[in-house]
PDB file of N, CA and C in Angstrom:
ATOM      1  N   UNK A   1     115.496 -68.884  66.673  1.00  0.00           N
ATOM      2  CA  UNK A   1     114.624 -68.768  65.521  1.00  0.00           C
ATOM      3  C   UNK A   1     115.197 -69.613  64.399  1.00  0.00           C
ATOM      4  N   UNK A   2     114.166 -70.506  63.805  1.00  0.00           N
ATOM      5  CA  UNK A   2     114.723 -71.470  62.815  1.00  0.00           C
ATOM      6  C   UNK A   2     113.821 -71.130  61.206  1.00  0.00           C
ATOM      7  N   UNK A   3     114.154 -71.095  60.311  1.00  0.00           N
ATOM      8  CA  UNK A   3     113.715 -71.139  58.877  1.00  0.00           C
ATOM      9  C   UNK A   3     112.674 -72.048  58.866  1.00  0.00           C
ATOM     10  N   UNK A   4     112.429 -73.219  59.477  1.00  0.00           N
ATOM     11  CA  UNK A   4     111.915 -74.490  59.745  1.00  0.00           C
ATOM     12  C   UNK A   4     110.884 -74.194  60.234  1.00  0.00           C
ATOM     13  N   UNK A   5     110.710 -73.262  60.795  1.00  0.00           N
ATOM     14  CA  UNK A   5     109.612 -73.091  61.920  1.00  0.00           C
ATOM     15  C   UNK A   5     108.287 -72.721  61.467  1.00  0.00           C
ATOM     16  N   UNK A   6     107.345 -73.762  61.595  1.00  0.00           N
ATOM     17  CA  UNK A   6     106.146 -74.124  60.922  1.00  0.00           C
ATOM     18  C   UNK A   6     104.994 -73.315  61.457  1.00  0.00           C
ATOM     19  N   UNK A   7     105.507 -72.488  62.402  1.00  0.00           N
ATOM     20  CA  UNK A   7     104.611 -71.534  62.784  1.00  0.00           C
ATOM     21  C   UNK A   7     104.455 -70.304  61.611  1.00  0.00           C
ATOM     22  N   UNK A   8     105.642 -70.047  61.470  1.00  0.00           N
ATOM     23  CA  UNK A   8     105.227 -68.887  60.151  1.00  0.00           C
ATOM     24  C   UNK A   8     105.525 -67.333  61.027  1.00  0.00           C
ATOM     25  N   UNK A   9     105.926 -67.543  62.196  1.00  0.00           N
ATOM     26  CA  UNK A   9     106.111 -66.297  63.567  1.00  0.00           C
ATOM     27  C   UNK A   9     107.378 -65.980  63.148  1.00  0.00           C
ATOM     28  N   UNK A  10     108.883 -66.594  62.380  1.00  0.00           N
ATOM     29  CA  UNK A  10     109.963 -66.076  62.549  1.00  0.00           C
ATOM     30  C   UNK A  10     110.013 -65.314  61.727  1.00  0.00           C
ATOM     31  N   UNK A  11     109.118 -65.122  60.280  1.00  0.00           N
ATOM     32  CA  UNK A  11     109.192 -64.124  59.486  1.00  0.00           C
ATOM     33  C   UNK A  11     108.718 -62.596  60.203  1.00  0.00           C
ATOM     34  N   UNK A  12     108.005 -62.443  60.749  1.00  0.00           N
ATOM     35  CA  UNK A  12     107.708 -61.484  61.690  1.00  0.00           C
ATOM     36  C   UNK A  12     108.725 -60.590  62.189  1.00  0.00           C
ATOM     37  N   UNK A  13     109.659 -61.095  62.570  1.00  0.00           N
ATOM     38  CA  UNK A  13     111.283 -60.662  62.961  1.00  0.00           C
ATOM     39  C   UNK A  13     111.905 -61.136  62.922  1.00  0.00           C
ATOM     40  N   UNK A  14     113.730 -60.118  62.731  1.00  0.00           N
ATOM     41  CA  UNK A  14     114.439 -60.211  61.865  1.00  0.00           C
ATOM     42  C   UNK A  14     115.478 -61.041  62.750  1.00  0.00           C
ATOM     43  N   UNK A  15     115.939 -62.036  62.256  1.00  0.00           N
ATOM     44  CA  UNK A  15     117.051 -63.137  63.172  1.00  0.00           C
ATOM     45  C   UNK A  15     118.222 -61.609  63.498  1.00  0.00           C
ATOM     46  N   UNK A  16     119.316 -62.542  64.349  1.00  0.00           N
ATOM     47  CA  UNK A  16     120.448 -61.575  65.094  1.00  0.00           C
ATOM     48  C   UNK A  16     121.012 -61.579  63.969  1.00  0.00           C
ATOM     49  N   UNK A  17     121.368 -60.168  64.073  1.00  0.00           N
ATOM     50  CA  UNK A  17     122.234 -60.097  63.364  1.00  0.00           C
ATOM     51  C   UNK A  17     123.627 -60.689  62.478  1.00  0.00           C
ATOM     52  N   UNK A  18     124.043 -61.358  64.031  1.00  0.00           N
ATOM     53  CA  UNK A  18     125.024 -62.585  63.602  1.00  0.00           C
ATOM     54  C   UNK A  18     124.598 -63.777  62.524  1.00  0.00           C
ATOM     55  N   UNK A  19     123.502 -63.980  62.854  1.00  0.00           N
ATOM     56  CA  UNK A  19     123.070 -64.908  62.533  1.00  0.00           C
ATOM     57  C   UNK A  19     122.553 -64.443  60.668  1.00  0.00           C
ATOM     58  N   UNK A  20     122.673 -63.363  60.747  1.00  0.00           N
ATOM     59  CA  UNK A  20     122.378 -62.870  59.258  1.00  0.00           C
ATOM     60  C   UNK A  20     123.829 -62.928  58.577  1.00  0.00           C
ATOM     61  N   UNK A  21     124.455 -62.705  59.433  1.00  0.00           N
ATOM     62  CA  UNK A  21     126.106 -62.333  59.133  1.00  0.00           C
ATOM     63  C   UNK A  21     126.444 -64.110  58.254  1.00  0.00           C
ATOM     64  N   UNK A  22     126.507 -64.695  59.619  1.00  0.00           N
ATOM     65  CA  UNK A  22     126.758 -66.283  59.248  1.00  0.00           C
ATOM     66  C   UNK A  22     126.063 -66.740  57.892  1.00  0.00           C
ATOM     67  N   UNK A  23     124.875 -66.876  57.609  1.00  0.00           N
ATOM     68  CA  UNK A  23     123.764 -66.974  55.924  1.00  0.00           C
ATOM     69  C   UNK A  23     124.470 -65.888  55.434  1.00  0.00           C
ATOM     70  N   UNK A  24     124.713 -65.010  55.275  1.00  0.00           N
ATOM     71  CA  UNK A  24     125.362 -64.318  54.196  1.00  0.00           C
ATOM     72  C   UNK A  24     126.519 -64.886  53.651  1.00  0.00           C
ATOM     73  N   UNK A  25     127.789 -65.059  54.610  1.00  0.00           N
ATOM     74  CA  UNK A  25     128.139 -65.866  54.166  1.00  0.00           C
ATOM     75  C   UNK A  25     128.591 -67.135  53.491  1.00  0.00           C
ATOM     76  N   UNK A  26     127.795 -67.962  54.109  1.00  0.00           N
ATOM     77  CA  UNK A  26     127.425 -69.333  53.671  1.00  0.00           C
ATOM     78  C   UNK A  26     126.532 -68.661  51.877  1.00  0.00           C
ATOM     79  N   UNK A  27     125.919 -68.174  51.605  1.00  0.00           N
ATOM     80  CA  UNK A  27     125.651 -67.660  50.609  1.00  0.00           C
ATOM     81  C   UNK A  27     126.458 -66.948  49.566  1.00  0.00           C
ATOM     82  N   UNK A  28     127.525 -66.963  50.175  1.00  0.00           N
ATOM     83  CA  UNK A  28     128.651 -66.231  49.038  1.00  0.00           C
ATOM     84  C   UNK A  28     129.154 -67.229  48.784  1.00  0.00           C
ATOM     85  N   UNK A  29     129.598 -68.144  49.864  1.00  0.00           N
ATOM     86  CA  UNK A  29     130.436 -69.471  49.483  1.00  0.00           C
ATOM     87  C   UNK A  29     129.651 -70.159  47.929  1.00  0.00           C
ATOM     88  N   UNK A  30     128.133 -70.480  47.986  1.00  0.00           N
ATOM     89  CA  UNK A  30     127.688 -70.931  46.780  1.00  0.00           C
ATOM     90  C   UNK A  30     127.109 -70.439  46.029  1.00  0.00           C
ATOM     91  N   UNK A  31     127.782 -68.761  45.877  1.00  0.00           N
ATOM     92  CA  UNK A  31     127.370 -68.290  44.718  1.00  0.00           C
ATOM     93  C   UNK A  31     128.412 -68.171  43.524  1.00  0.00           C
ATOM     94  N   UNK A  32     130.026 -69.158  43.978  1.00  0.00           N
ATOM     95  CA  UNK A  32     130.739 -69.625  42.983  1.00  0.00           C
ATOM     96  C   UNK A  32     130.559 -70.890  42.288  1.00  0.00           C
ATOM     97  N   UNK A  33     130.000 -71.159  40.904  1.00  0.00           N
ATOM     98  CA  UNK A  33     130.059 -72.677  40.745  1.00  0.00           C
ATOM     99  C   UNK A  33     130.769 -73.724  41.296  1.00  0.00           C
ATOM    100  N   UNK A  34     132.318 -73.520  40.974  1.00  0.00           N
ATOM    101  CA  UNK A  34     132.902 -74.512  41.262  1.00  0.00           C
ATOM    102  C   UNK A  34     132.666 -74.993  42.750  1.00  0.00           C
ATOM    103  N   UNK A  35     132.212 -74.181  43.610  1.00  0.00           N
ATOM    104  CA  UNK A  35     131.888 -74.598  45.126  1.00  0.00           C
ATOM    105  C   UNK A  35     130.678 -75.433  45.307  1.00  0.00           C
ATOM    106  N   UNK A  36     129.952 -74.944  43.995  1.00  0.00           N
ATOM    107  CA  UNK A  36     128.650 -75.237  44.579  1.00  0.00           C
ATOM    108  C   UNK A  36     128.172 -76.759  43.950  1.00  0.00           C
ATOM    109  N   UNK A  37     129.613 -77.435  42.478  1.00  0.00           N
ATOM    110  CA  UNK A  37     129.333 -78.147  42.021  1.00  0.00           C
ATOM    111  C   UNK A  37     130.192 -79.339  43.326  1.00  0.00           C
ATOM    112  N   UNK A  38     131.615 -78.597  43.887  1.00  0.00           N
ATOM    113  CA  UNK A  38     131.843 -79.227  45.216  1.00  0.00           C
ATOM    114  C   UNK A  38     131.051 -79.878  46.136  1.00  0.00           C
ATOM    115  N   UNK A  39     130.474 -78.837  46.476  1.00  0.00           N
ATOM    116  CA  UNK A  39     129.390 -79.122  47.812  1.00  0.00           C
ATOM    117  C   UNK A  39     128.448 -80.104  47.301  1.00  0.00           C
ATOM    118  N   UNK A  40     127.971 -80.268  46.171  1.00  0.00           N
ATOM    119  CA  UNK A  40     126.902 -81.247  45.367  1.00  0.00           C
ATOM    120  C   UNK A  40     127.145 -82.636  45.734  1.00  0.00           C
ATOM    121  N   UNK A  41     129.184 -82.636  45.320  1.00  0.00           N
ATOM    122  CA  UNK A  41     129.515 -84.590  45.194  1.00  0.00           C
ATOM    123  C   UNK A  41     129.703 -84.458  46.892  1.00  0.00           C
ATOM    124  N   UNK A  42     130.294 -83.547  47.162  1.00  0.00           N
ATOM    125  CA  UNK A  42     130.173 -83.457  49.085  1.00  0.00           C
ATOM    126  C   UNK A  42     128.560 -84.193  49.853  1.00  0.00           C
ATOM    127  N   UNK A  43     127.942 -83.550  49.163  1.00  0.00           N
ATOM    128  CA  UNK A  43     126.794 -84.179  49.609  1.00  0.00           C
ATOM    129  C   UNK A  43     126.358 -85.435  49.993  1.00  0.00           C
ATOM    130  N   UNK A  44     126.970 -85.720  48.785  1.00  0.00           N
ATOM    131  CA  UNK A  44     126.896 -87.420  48.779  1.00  0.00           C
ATOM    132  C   UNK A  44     127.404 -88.823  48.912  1.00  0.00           C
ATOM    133  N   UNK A  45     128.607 -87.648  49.332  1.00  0.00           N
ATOM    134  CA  UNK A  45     130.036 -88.986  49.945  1.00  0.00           C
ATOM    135  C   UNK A  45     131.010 -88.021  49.967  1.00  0.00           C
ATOM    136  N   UNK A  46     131.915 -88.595  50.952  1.00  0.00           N
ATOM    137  CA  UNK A  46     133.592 -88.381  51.549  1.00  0.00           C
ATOM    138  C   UNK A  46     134.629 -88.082  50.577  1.00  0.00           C
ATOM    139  N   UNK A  47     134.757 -86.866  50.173  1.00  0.00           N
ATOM    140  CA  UNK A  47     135.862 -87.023  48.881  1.00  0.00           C
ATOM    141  C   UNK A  47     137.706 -86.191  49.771  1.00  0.00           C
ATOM    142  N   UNK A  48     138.786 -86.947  48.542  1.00  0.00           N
ATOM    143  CA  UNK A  48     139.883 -86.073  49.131  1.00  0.00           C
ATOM    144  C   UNK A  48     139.990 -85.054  48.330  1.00  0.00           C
ATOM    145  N   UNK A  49     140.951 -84.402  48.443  1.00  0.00           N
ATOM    146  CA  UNK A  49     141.079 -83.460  47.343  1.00  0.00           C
ATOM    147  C   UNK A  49     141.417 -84.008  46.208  1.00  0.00           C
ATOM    148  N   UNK A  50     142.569 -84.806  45.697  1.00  0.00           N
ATOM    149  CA  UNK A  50     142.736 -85.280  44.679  1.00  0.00           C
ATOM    150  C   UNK A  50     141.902 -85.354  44.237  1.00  0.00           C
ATOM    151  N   UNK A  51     140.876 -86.832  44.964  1.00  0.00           N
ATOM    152  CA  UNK A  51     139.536 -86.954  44.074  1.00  0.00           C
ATOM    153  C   UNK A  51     138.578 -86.070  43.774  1.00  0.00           C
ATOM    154  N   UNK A  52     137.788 -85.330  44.599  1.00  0.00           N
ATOM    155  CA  UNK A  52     137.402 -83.964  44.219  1.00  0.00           C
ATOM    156  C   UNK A  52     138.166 -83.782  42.933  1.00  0.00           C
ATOM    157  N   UNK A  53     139.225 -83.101  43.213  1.00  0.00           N
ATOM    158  CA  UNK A  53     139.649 -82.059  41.890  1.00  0.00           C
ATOM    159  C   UNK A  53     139.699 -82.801  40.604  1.00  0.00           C
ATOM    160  N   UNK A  54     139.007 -84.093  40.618  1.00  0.00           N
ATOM    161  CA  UNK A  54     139.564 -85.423  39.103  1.00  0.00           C
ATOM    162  C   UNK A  54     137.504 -85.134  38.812  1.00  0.00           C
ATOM    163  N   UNK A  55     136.764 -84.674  40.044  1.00  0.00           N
ATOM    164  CA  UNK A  55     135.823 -84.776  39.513  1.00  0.00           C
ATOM    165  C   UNK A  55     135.084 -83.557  38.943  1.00  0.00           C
ATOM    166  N   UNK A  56     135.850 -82.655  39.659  1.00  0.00           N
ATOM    167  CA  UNK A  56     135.160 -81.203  39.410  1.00  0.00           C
ATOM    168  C   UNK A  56     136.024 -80.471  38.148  1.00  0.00           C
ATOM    169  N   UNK A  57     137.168 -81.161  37.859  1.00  0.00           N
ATOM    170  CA  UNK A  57     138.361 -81.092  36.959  1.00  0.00           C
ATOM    171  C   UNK A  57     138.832 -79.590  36.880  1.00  0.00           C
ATOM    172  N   UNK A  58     139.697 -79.293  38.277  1.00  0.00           N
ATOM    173  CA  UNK A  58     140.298 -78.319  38.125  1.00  0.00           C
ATOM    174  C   UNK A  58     141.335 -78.678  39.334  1.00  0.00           C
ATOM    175  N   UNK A  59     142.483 -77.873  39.574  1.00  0.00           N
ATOM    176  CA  UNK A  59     143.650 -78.777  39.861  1.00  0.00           C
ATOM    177  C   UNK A  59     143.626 -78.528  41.374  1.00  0.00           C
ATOM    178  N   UNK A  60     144.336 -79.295  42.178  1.00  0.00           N
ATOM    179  CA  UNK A  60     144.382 -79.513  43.430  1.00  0.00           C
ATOM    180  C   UNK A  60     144.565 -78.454  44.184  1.00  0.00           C
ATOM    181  N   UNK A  61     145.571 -77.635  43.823  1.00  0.00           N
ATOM    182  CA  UNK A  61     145.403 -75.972  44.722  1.00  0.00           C
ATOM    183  C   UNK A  61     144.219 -75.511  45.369  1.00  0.00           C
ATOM    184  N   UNK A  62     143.583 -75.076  43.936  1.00  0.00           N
ATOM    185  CA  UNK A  62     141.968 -74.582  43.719  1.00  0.00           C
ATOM    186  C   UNK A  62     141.136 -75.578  44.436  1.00  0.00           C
ATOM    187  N   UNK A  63     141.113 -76.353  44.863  1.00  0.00           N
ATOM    188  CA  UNK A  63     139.962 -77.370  45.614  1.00  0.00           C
ATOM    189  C   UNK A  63     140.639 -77.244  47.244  1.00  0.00           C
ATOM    190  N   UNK A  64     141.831 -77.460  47.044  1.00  0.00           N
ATOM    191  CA  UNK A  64     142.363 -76.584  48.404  1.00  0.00           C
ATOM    192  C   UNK A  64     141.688 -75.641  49.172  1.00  0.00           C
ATOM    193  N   UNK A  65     142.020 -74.531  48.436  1.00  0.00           N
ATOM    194  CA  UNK A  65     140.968 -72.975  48.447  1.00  0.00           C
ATOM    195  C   UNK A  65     140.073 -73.046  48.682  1.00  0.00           C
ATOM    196  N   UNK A  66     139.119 -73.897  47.816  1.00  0.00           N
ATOM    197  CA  UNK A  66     137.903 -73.792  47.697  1.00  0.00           C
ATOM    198  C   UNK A  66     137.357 -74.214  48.885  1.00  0.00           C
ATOM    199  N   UNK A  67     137.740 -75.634  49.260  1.00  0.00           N
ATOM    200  CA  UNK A  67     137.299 -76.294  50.613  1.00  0.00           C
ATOM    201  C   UNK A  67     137.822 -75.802  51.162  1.00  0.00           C
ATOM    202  N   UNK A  68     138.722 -75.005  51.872  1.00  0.00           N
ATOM    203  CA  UNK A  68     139.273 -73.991  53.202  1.00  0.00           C
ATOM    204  C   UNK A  68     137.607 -72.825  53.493  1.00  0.00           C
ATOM    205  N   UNK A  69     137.496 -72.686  52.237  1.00  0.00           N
ATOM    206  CA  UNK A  69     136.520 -71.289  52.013  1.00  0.00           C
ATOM    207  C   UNK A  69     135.112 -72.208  52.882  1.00  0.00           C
ATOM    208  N   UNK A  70     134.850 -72.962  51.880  1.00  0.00           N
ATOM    209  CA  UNK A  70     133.981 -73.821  52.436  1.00  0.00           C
ATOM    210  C   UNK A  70     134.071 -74.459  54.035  1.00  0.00           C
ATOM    211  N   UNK A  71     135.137 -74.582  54.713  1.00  0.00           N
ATOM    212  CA  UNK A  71     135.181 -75.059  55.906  1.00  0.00           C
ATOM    213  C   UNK A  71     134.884 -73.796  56.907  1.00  0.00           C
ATOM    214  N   UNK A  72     135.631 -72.616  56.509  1.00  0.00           N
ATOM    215  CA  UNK A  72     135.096 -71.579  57.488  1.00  0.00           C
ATOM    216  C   UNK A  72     133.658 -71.006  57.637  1.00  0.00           C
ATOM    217  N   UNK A  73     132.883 -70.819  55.940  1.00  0.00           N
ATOM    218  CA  UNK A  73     131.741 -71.014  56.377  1.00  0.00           C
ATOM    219  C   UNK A  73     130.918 -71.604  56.986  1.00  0.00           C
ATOM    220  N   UNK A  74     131.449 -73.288  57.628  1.00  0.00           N
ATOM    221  CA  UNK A  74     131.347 -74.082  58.384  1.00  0.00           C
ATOM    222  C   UNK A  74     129.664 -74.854  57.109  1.00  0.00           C
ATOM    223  N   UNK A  75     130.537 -75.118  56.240  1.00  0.00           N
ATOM    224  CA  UNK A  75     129.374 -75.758  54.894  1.00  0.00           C
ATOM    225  C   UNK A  75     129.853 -77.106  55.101  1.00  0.00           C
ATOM    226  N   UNK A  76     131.281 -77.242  55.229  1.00  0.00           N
ATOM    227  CA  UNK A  76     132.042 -78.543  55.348  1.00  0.00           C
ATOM    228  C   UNK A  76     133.123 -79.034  56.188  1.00  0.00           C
ATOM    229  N   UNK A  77     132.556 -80.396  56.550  1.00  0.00           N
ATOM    230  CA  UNK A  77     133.878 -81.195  58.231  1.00  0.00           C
ATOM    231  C   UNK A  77     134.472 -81.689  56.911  1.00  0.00           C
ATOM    232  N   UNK A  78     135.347 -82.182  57.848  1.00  0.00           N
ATOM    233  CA  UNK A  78     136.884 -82.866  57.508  1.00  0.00           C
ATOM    234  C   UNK A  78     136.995 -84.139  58.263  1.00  0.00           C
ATOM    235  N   UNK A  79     137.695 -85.480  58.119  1.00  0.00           N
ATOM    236  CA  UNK A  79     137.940 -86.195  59.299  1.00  0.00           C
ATOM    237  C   UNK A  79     139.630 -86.496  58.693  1.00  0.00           C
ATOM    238  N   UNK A  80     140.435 -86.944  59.313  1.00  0.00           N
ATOM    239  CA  UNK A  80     141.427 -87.870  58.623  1.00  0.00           C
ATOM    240  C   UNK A  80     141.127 -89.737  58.164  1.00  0.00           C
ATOM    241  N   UNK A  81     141.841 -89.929  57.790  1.00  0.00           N
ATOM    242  CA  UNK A  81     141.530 -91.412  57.689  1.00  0.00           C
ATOM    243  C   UNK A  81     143.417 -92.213  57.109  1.00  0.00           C
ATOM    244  N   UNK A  82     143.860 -91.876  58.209  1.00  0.00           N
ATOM    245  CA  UNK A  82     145.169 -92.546  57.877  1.00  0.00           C
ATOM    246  C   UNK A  82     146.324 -91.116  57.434  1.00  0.00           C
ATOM    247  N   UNK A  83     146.540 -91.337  56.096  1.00  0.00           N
ATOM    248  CA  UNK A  83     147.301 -89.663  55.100  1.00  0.00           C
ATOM    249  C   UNK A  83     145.943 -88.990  54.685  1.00  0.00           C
ATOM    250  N   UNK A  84     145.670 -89.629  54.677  1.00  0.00           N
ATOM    251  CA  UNK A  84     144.394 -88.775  53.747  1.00  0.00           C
ATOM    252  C   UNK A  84     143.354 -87.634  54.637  1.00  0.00           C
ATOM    253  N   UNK A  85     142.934 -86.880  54.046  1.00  0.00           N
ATOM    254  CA  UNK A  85     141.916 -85.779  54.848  1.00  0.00           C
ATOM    255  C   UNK A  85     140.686 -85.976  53.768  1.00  0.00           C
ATOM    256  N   UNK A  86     139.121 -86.573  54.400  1.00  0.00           N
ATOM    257  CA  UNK A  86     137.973 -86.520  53.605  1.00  0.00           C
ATOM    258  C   UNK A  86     137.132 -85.861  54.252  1.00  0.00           C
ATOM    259  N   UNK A  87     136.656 -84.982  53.002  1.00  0.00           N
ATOM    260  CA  UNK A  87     135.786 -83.879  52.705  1.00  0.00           C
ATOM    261  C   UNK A  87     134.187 -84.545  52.855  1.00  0.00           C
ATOM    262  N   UNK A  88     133.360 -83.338  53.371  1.00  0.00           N
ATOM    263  CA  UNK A  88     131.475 -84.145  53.409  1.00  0.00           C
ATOM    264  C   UNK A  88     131.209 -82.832  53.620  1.00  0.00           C
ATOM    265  N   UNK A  89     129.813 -82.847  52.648  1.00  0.00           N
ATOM    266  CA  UNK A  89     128.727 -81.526  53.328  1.00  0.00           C
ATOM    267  C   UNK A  89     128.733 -82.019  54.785  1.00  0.00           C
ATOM    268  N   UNK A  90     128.457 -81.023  55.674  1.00  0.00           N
ATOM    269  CA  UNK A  90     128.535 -80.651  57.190  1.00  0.00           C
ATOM    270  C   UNK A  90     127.290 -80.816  57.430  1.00  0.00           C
ATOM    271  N   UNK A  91     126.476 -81.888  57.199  1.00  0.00           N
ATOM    272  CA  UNK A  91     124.826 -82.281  57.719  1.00  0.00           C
ATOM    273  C   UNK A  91     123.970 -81.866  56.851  1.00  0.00           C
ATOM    274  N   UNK A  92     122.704 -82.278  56.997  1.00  0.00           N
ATOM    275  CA  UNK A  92     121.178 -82.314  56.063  1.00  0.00           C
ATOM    276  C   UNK A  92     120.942 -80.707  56.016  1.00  0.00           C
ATOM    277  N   UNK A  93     121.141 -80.039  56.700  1.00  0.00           N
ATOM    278  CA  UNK A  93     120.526 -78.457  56.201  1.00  0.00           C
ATOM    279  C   UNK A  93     121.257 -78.125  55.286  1.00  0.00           C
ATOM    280  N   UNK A  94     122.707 -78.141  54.793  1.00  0.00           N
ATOM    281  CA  UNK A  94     123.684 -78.189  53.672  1.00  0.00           C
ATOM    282  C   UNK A  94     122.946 -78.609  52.675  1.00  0.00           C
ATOM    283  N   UNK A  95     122.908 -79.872  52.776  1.00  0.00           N
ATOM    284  CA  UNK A  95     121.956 -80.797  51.313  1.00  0.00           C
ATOM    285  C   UNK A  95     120.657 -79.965  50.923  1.00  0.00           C
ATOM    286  N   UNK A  96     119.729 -79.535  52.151  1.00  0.00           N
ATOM    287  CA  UNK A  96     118.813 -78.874  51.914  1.00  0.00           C
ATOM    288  C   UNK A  96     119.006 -77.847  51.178  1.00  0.00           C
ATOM    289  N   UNK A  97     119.771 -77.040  51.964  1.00  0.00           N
ATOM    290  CA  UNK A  97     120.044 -76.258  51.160  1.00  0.00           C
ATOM    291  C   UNK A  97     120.691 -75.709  49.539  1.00  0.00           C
ATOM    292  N   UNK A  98     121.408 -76.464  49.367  1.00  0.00           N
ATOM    293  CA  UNK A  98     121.862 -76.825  47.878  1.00  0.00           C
ATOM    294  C   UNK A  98     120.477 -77.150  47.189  1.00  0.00           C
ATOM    295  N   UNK A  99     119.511 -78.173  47.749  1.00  0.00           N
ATOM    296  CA  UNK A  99     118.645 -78.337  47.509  1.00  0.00           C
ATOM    297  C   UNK A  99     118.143 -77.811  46.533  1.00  0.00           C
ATOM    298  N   UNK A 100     117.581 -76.833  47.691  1.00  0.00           N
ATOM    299  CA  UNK A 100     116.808 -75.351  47.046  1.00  0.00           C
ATOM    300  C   UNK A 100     117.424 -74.827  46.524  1.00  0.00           C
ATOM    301  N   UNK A 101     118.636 -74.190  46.286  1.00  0.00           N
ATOM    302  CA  UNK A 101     118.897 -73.850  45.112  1.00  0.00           C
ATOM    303  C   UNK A 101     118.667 -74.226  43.607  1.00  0.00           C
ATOM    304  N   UNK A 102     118.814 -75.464  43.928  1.00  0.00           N
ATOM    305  CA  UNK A 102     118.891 -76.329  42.740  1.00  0.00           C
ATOM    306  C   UNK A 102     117.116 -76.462  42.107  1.00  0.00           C
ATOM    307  N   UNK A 103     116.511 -76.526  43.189  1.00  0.00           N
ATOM    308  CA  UNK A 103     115.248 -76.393  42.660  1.00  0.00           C
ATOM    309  C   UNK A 103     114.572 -75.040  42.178  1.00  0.00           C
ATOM    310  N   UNK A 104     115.223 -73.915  42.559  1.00  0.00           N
ATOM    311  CA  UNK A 104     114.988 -72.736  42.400  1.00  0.00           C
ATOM    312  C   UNK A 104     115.248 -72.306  40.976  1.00  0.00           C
ATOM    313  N   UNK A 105     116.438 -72.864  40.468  1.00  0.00           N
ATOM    314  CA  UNK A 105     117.071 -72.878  39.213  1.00  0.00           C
ATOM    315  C   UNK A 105     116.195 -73.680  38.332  1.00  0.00           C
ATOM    316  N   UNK A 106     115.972 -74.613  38.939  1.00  0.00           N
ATOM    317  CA  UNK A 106     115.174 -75.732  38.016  1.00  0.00           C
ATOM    318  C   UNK A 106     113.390 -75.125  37.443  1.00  0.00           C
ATOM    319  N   UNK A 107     113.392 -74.577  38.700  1.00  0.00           N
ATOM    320  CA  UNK A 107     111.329 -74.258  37.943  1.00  0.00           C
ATOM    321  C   UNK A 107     111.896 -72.365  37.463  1.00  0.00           C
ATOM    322  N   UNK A 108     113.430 -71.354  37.493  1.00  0.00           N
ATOM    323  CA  UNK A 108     113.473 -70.346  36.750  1.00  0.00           C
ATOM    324  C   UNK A 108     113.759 -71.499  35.326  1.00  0.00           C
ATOM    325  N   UNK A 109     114.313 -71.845  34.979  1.00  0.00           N
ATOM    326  CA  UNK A 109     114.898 -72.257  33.472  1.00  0.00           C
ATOM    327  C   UNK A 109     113.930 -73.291  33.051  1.00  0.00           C
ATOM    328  N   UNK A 110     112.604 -73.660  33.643  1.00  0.00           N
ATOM    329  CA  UNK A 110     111.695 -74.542  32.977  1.00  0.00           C
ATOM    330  C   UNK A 110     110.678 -73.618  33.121  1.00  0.00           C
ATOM    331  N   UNK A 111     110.351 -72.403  33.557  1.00  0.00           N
ATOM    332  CA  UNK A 111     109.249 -71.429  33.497  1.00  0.00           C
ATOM    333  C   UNK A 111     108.153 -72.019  34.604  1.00  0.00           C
ATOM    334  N   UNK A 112     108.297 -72.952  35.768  1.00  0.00           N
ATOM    335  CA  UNK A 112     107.589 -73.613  36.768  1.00  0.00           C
ATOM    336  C   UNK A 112     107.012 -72.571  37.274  1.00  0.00           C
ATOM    337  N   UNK A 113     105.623 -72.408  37.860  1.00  0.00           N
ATOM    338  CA  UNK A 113     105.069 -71.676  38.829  1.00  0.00           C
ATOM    339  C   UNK A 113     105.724 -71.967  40.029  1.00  0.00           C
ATOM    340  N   UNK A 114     105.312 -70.711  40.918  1.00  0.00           N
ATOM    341  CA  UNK A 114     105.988 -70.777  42.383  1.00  0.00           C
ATOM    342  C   UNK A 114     104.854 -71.938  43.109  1.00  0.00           C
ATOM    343  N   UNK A 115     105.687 -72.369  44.519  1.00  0.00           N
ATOM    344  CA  UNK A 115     104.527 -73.082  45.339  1.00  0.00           C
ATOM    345  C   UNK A 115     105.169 -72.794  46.299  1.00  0.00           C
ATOM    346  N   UNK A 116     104.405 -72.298  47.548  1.00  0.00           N
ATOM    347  CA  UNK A 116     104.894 -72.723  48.715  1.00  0.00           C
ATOM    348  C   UNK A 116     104.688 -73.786  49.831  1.00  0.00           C
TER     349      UNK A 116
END
């Protein structure tokens, strides 16, 4: 069962449980800013931590943390590239998802009607 599913049948019933388990989590992960302003530049290119933490401006530990948190929710891969370890949202349903948040926020704080 996919969110995607243009039939409109998965609302009908309730995904596995696991699978509620897994979105819950992934949902806690970005209900901290600093993760969620992470996952944003993640989105859009390969960062290390250093860089991350020069952009989100909080110090290298904490982006540590943060992306560990973020990797088990499985929000974000890793590759190496020599010393270095670079950070990426973990594919297009990530982006999507930030997405919608972001648009969700955007039509509460501009008073937007709903659409589906």
């Amino acid at each position: 069962m996919y969110a995607h599913d243009e039939t409109g049948d998965q609302w009908h019933r309730l995904p596995e449980p696991e699978q509620i388990e897994v979105a819950a989590t992934a949902l806690r992960m970005l209900a901290d800013p600093t993760r969620m302003r992470m996952l944003w530049l993640l989105s859009g290119a390969e960062y290390d931590v250093a860089t991350l933490a020069g952009a989100v401006d909080i110090g290298r530990p904490a982006v540590s943390q943060h992306l560990a948190k973020l990797r088990l929710a499985g929000l974000v891969s890793q590759r190496r590239d020599g010393r270095r370890i670079l950070y990426r949202a973990r594919g297009g349903h990530v982006r999507r998802l930030l997405a919608e948040a972001m648009n969700a926020a955007d039509h509460h704080l501009r008073g937007l009607p709903d659409h589906d």
